[in-house]
N, C-alpha and C. Protein backbone atom coordinates (compact mmCIF):
# COMPACT_ATOMS: atom_id res chain seq x y z
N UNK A 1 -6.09 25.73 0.36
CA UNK A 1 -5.98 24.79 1.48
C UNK A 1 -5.92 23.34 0.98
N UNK A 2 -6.54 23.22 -0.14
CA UNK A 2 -6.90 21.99 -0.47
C UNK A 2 -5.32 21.21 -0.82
N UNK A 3 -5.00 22.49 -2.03
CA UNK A 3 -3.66 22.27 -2.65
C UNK A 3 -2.49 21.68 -1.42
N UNK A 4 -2.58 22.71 -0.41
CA UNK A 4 -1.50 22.47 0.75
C UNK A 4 -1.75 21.26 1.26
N UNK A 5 -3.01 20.31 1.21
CA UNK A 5 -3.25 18.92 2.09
C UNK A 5 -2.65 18.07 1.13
N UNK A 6 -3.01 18.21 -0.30
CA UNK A 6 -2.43 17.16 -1.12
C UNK A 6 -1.24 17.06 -0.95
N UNK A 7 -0.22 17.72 -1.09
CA UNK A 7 1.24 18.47 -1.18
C UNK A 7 1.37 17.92 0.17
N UNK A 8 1.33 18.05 1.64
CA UNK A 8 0.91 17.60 2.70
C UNK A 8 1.20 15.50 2.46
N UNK A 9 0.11 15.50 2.00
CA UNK A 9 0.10 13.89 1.87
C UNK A 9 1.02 13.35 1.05
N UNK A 10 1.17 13.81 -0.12
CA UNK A 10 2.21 13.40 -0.94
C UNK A 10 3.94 13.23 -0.21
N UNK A 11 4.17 14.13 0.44
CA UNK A 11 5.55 14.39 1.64
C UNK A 11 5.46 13.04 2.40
N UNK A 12 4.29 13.20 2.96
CA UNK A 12 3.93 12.22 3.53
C UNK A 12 4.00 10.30 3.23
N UNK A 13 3.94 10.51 1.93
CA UNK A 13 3.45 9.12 1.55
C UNK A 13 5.19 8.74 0.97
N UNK A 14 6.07 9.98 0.50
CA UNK A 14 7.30 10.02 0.43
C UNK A 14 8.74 9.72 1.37
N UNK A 15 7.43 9.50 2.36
CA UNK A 15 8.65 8.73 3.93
C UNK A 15 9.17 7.88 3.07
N UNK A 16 10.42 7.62 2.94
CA UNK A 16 10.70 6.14 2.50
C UNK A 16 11.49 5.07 3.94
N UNK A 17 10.73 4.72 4.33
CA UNK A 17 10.82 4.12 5.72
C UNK A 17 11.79 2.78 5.29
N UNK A 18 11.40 2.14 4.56
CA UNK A 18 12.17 1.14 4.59
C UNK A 18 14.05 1.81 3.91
N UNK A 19 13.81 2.73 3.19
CA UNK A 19 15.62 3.30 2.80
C UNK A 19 16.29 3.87 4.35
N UNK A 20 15.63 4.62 4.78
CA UNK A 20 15.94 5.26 6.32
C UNK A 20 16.15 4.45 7.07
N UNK A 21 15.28 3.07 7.55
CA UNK A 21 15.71 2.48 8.59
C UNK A 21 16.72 1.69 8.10
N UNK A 22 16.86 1.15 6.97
CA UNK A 22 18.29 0.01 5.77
C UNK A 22 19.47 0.86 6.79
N UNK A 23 19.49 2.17 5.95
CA UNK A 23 20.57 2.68 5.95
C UNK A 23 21.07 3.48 7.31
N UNK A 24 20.01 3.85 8.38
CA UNK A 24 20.45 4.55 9.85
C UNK A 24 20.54 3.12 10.17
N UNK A 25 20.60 1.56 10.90
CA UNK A 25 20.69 0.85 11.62
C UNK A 25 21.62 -0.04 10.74
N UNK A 26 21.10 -0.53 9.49
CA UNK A 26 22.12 -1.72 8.82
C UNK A 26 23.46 -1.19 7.70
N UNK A 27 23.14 -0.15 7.93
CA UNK A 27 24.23 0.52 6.62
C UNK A 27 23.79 -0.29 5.40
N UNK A 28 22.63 -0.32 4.88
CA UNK A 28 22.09 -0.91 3.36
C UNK A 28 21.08 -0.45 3.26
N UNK A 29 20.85 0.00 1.63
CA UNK A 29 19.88 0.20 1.03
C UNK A 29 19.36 -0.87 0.58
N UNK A 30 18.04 -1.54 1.08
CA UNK A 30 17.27 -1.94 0.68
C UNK A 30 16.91 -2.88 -0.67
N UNK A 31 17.08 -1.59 -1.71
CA UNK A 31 16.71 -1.50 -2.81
C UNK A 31 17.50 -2.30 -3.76
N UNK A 32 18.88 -2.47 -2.76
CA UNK A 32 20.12 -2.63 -3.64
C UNK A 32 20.23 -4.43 -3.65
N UNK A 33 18.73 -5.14 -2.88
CA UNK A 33 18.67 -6.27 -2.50
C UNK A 33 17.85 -7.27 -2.48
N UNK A 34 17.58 -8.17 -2.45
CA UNK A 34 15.98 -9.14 -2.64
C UNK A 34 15.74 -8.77 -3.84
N UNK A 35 14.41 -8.06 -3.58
CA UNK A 35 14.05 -7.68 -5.10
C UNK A 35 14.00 -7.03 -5.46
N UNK A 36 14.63 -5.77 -5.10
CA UNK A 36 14.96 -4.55 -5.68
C UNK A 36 14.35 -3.58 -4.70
N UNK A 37 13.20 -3.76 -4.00
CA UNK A 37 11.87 -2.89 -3.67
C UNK A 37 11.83 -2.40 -2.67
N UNK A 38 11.48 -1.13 -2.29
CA UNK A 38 11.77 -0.35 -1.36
C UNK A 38 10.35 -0.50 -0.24
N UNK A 39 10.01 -2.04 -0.10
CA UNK A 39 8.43 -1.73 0.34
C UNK A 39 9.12 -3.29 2.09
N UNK A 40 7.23 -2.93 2.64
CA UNK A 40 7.60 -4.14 3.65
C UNK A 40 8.04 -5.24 3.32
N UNK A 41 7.91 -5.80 2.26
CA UNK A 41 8.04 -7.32 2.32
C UNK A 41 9.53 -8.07 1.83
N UNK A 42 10.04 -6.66 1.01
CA UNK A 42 11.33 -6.83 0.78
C UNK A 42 12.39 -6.36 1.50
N UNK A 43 12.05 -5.62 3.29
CA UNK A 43 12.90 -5.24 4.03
C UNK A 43 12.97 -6.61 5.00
N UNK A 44 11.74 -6.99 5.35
CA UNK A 44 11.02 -8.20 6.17
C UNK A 44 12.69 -9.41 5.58
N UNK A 45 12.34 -9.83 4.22
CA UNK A 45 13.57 -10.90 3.44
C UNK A 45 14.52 -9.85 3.29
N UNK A 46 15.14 -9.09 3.32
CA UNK A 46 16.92 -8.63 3.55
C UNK A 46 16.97 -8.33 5.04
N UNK A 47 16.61 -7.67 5.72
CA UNK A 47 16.64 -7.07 7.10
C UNK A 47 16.29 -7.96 8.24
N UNK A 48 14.91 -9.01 7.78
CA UNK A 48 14.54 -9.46 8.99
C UNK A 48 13.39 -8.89 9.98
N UNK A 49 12.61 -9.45 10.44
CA UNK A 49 11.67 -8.73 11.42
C UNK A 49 11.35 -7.55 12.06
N UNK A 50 12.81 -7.30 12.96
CA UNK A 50 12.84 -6.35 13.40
C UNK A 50 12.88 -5.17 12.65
N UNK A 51 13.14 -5.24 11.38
CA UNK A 51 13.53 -3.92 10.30
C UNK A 51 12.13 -3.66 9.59
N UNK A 52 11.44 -5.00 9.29
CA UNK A 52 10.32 -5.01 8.49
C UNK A 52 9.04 -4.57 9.27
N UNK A 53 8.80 -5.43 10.26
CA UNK A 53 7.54 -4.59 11.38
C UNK A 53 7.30 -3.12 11.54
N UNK A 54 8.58 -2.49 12.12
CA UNK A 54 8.72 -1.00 12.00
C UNK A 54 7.69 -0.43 10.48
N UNK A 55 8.63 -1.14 9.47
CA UNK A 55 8.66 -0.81 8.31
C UNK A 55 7.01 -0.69 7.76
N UNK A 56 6.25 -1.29 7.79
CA UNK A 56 5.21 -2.33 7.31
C UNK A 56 4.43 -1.03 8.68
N UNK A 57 4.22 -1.00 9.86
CA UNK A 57 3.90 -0.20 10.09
C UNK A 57 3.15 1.22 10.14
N UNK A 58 4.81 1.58 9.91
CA UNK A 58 4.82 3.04 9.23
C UNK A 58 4.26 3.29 8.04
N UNK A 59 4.31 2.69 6.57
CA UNK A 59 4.23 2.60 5.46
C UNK A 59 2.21 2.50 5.44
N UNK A 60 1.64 1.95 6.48
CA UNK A 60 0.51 1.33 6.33
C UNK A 60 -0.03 3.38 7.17
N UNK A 61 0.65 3.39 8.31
CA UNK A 61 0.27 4.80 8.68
C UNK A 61 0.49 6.06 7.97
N UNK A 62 1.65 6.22 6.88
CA UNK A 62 1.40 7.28 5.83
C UNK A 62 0.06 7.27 5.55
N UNK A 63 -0.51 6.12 4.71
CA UNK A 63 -1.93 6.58 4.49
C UNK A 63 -3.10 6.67 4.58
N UNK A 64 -3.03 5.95 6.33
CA UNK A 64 -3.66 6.33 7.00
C UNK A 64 -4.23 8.27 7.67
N UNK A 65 -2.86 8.53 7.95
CA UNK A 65 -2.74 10.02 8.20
C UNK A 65 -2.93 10.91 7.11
N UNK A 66 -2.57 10.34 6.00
CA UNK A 66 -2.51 11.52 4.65
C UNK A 66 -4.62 11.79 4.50
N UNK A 67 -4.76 10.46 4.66
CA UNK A 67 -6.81 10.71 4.44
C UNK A 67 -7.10 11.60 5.69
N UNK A 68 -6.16 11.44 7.23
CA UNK A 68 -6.66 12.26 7.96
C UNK A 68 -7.06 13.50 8.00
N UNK A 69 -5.76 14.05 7.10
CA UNK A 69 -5.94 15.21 6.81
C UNK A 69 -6.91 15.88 6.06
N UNK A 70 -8.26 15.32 5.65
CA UNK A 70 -8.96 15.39 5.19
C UNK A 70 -10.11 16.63 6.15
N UNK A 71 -9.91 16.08 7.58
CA UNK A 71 -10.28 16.60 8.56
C UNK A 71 -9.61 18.14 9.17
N UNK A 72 -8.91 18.74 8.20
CA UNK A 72 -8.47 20.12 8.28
C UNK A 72 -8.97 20.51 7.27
N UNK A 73 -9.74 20.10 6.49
CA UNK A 73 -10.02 21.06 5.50
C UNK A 73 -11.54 21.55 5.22
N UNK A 74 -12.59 22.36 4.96
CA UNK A 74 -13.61 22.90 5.43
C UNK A 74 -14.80 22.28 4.65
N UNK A 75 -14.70 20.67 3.84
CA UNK A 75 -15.42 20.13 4.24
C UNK A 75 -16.31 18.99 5.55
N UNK A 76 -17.29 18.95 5.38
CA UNK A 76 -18.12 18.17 6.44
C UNK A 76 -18.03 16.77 6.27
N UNK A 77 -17.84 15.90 7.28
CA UNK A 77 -17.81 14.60 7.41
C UNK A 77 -18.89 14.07 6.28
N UNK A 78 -18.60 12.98 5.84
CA UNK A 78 -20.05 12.43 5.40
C UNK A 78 -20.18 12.81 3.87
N UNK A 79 -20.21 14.28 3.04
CA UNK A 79 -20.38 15.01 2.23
C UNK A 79 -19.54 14.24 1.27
N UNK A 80 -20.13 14.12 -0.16
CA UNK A 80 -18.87 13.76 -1.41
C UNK A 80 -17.90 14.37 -1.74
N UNK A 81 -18.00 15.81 -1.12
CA UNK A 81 -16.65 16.41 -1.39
C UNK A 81 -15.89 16.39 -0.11
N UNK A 82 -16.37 15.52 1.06
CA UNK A 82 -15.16 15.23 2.13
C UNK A 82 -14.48 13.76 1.60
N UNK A 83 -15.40 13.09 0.81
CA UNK A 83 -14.64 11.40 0.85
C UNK A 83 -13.78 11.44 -0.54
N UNK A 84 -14.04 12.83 -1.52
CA UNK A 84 -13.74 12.96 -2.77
C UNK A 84 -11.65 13.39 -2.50
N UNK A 85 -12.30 14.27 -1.55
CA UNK A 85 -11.13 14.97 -0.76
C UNK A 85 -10.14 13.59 -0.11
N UNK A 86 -10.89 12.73 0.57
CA UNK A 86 -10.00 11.47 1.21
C UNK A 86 -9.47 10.85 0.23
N UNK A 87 -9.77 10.91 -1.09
CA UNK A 87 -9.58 10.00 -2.00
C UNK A 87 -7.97 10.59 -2.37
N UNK A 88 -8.33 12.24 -2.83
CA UNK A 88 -7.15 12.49 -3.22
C UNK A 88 -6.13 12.70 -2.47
N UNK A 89 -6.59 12.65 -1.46
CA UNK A 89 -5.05 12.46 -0.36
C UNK A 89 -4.84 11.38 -0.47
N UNK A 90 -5.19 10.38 -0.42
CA UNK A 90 -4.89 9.35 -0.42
C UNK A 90 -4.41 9.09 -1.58
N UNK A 91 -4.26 9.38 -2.52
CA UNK A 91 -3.78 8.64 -3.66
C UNK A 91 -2.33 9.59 -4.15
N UNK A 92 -2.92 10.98 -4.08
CA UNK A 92 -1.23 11.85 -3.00
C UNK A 92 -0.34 10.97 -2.74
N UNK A 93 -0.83 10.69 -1.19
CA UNK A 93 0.61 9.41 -0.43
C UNK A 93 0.57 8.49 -1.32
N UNK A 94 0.11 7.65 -1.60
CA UNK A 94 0.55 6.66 -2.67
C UNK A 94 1.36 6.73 -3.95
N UNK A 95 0.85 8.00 -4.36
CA UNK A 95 2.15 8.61 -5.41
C UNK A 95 3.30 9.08 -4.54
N UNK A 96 3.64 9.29 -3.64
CA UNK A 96 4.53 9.80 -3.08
C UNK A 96 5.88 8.02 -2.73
N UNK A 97 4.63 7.67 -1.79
CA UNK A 97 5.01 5.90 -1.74
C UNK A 97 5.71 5.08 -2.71
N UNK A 98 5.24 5.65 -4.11
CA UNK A 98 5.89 4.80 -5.25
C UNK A 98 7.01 5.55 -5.79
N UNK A 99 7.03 6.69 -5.68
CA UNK A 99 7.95 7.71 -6.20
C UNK A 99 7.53 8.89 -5.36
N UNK A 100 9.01 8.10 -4.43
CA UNK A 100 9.41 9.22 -3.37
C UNK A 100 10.41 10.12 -3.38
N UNK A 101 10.04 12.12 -3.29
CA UNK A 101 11.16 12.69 -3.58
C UNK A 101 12.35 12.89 -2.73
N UNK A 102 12.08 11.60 -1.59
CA UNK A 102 12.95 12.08 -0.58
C UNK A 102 14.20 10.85 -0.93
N UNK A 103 13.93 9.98 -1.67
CA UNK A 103 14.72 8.65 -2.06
C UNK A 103 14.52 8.28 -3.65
N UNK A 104 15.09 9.34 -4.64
CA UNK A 104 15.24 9.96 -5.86
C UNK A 104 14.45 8.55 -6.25
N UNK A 105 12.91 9.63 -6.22
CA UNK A 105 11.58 8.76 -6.75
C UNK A 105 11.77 7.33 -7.28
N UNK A 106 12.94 6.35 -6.01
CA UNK A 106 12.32 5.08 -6.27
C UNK A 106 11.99 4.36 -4.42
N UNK A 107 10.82 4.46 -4.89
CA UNK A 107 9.83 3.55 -3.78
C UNK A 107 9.24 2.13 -3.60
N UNK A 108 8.69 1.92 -2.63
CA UNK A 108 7.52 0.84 -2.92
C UNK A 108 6.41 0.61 -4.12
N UNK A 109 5.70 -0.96 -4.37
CA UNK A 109 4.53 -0.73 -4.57
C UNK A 109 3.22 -0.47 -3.96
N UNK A 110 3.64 -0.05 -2.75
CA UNK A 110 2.56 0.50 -2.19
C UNK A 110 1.06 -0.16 -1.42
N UNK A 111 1.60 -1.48 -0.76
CA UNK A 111 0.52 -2.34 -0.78
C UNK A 111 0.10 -2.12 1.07
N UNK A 112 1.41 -1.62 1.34
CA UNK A 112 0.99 -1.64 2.82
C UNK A 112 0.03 0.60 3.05
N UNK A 113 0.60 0.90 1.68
CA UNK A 113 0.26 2.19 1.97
C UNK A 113 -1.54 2.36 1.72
N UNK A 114 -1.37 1.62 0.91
CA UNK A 114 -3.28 1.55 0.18
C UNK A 114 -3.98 1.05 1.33
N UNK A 115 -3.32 -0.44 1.96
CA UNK A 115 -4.09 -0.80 3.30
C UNK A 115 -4.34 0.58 4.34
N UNK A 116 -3.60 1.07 4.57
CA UNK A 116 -3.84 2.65 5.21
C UNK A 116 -4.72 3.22 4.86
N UNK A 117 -4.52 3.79 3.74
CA UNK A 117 -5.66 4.20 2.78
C UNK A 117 -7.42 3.94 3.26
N UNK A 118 -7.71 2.88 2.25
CA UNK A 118 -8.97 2.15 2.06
C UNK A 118 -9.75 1.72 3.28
N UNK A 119 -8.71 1.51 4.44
CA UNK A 119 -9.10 0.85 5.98
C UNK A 119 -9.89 2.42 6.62
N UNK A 120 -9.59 3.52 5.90
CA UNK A 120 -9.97 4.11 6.62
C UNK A 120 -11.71 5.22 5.93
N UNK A 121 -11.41 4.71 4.46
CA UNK A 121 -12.30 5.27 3.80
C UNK A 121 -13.53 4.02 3.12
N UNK A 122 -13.31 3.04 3.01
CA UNK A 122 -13.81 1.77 3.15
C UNK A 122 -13.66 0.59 4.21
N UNK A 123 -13.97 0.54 5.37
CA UNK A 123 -13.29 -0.63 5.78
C UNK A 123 -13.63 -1.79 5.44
N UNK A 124 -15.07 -2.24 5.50
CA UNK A 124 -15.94 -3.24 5.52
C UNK A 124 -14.94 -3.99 3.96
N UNK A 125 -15.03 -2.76 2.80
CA UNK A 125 -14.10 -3.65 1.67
C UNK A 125 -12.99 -4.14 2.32
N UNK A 126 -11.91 -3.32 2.75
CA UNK A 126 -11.15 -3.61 3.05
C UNK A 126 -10.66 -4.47 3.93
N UNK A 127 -11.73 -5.10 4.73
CA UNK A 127 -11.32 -5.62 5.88
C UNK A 127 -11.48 -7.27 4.93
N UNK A 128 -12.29 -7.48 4.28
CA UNK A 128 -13.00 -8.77 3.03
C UNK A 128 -12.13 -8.99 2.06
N UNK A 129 -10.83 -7.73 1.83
CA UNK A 129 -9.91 -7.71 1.11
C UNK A 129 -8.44 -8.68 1.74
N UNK A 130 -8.97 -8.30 3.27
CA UNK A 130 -7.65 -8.12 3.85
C UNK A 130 -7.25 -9.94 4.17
N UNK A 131 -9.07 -10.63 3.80
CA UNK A 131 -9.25 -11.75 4.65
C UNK A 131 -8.72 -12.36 3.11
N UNK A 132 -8.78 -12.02 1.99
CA UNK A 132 -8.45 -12.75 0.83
C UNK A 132 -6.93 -12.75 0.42
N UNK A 133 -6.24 -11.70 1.21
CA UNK A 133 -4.88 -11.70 1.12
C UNK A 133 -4.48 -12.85 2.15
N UNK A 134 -4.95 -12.70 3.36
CA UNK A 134 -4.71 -13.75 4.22
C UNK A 134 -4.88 -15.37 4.02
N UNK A 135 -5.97 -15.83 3.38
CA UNK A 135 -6.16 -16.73 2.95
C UNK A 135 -5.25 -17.44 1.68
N UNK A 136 -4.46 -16.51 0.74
CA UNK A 136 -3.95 -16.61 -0.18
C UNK A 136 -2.37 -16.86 0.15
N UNK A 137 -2.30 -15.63 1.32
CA UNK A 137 -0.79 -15.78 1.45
C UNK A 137 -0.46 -17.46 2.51
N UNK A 138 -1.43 -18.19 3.17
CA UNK A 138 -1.44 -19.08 4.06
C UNK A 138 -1.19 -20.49 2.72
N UNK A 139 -2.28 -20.21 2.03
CA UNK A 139 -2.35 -21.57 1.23
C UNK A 139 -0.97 -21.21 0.04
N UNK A 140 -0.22 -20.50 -0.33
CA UNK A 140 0.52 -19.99 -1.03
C UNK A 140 1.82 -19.55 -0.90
N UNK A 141 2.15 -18.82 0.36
CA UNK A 141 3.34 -18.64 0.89
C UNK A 141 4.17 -17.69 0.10
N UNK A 142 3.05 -16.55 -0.76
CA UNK A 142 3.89 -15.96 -1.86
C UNK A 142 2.77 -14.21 -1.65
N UNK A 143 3.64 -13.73 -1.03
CA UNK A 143 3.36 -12.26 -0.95
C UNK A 143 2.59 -11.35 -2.05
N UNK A 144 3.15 -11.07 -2.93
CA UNK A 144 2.78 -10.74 -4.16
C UNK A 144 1.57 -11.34 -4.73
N UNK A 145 1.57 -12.62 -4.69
CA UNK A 145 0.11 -12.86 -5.32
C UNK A 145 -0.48 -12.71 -4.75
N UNK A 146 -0.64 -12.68 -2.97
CA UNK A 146 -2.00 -12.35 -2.28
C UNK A 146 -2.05 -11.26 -2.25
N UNK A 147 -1.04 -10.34 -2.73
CA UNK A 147 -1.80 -8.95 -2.54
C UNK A 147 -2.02 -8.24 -4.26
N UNK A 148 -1.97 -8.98 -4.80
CA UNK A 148 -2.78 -8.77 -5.93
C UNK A 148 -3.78 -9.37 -6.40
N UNK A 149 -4.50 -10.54 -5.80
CA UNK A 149 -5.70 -10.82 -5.33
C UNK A 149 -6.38 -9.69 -5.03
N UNK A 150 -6.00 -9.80 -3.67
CA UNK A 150 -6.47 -9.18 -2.76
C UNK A 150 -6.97 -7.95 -3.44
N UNK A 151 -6.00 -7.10 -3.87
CA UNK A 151 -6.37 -5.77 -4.88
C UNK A 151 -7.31 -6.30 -6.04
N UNK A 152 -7.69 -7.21 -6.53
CA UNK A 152 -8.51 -7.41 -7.50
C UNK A 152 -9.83 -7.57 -6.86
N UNK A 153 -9.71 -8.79 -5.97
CA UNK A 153 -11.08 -8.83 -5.11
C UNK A 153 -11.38 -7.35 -4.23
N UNK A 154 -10.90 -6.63 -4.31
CA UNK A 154 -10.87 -4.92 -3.55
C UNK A 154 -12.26 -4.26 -4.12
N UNK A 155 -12.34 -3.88 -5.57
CA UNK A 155 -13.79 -3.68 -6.05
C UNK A 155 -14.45 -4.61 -6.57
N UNK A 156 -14.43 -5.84 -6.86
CA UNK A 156 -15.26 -6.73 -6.62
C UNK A 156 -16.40 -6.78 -5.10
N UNK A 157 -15.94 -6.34 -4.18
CA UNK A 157 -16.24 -6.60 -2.43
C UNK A 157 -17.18 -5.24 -2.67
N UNK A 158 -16.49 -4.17 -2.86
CA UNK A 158 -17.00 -3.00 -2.87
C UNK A 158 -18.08 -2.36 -3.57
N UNK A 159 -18.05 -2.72 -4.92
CA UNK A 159 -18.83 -2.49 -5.99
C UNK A 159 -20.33 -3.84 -6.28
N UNK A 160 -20.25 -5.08 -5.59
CA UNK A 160 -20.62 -5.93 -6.58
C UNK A 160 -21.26 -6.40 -5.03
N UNK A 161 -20.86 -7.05 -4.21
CA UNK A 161 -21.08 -7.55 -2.80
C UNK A 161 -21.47 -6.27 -1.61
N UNK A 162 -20.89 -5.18 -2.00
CA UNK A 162 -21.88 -3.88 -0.72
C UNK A 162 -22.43 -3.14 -1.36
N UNK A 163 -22.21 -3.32 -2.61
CA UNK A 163 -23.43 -2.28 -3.68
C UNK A 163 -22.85 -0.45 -3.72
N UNK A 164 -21.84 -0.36 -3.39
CA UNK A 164 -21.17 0.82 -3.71
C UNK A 164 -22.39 1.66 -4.66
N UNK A 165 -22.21 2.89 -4.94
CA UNK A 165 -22.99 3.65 -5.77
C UNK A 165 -22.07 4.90 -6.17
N UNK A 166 -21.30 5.21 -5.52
CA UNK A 166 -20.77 6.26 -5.60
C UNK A 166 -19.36 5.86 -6.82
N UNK A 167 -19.70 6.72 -7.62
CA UNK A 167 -18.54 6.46 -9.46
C UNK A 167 -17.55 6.79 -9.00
N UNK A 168 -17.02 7.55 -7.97
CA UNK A 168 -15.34 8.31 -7.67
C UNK A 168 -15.17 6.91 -7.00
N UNK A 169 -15.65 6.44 -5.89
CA UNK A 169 -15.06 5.22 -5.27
C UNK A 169 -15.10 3.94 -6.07
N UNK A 170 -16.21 3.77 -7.09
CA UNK A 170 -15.60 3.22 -8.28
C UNK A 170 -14.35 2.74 -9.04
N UNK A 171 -14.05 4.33 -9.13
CA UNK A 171 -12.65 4.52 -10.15
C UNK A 171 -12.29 3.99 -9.58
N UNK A 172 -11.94 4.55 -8.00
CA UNK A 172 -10.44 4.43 -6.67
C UNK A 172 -10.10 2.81 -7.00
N UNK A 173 -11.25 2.44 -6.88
CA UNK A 173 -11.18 0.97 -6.10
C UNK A 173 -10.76 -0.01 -7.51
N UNK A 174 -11.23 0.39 -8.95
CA UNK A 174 -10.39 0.22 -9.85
C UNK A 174 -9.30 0.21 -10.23
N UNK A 175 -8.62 1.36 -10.04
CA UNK A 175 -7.38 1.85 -10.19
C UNK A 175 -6.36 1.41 -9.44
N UNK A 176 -6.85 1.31 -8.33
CA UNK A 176 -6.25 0.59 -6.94
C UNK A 176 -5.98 -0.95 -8.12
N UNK A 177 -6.72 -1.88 -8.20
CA UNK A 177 -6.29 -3.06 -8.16
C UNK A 177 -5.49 -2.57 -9.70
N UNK A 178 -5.49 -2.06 -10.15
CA UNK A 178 -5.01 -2.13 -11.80
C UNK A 178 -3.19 -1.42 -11.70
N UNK A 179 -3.51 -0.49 -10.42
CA UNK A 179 -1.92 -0.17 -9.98
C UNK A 179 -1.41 -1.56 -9.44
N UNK A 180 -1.48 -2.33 -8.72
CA UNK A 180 -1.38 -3.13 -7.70
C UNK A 180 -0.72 -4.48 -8.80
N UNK A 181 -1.46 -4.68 -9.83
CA UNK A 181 -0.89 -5.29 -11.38
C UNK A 181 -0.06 -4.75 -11.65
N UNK A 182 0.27 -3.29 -11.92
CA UNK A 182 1.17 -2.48 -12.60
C UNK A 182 2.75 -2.81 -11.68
N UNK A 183 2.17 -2.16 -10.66
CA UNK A 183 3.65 -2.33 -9.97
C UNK A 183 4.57 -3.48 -9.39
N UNK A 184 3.06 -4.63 -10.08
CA UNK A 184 3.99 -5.95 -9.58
C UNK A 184 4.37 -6.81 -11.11
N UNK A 185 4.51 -6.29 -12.08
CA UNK A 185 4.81 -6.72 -13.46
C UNK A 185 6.03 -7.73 -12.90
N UNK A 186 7.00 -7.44 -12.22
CA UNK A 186 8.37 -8.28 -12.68
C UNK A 186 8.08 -9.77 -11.58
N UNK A 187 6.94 -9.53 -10.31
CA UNK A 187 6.63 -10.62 -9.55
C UNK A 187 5.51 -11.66 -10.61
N UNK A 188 4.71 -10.75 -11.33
CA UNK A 188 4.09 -11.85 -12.59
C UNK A 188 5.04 -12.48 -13.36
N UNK A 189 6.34 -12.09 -13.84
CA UNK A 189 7.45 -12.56 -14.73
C UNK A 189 7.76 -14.07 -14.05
N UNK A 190 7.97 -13.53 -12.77
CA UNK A 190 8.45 -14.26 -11.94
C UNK A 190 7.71 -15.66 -11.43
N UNK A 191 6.42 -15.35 -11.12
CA UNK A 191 5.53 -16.22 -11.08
C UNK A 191 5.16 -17.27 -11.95
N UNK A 192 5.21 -17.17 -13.31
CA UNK A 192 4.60 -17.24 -14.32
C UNK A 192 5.91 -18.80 -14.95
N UNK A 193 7.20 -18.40 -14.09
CA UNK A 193 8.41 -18.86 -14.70
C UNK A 193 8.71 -19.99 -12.93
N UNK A 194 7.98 -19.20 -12.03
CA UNK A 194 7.66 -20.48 -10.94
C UNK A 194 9.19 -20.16 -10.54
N UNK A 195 9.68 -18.78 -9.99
CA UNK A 195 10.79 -18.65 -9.36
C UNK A 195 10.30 -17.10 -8.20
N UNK A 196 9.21 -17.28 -7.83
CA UNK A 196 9.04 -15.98 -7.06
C UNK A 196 9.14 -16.79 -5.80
N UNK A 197 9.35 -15.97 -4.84
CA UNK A 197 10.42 -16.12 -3.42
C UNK A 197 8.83 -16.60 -2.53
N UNK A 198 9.22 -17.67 -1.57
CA UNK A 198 7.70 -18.02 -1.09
C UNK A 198 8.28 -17.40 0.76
N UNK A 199 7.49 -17.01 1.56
CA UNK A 199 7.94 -16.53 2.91
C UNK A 199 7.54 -18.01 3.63
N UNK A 200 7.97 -18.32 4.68
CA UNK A 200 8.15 -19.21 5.59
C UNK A 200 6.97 -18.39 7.02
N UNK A 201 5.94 -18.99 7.08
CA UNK A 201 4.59 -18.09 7.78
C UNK A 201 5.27 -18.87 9.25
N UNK A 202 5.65 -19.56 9.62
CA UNK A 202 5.48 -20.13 11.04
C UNK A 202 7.32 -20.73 10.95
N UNK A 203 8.02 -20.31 10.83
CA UNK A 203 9.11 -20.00 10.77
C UNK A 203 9.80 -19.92 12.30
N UNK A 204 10.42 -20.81 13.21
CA UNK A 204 10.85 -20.48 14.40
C UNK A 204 11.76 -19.37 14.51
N UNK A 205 12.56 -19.07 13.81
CA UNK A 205 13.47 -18.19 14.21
C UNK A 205 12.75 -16.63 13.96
């Protein structure tokens, strides 16, 4: 059963929402544009609002639902092997999210999928996470760095400020910010050289 939830979430986390909606409404892939990336923030700058909201959405509800599924399987709420279980679904969809087999495993980095994730198995981090992305992306105007903040301050909040105890949510919350680095290597290139793309927050049109 267990096997079938992971497998389950992984499908799941393999929506590639932003290639599906490119290509059923605008006739474009995505990927083929901005910055390559099959995630919200790079449908939001090629597509526009209406493409990206959907997008950003959905992407945030894969992994939300993939931890749901946690709740079909015959552990008890509460128990380390129910949140052990949330973990690996969750990180399922997120592998699925980054390398999806439905959009020959190229995906997002996964920032709106982890918010799904963590909101539902941590919130209190997540919500302290969510306020440091916000704060970052306002004074900054640059996507990418607030959400790799944000992923850094993620177990900092968790581990250090709510006193976490538990070593599996540890790792997660490690790994989490150390993917979150990983998959944004070419926005550090970018940064670093003072040519990464800044969004326009209050933007009339």
């Amino acid at each position: 059963m267990v096997v079938i939830l992971v497998l389950i979430a992984y499908l799941l986390g393999s929506i590639p929402t932003s290639v599906w909606i490119g290509k059923a409404f605008y006739n474009i892939d995505v990927r083929e544009f901005g910055s390559g990336n099959a995630g919200a923030t790079n449908t939001f700058r090629v597509l526009g609002k209406n493409a990206g909201i959907p997008v950003l959405v959905i992407d945030i509800l894969k992994g939300t639902l993939a931890v749901a599924l946690s709740y079909l399987s015959q552990y008890k709420y509460g128990t380390p092997e129910f949140t052990n279980l949330q973990l690996g679904l969750g990180v399922a969809a997120l592998i699925g999210h980054i390398f999806p087999v439905f959009a020959g495993f190229r995906g997002g980095k996964g920032v709106a999928t982890i918010l799904g994730i963590v909101v539902c198995i941590v919130p209190f981090s997540c919500a302290l996470s969510l306020i440091v992305f916000l704060v970052v992306l306002f004074l900054s105007r640059i996507v990418s760095l607030s959400s790799m903040l944000a992923g850094i301050s993620f177990p900092i909040f968790l581990n250090l400020v709510l006193g976490n105890t538990d070593p599996i949510l540890t790792v997660f919350s490690v790994v989490v910010a150390a993917l979150l680095i990983v998959t944004h290597r070419k926005n550090i290139q970018r940064l670093l050289h003072n040519e990464e793309s800044k969004v326009e927050l209050f933007a009339k049109k």
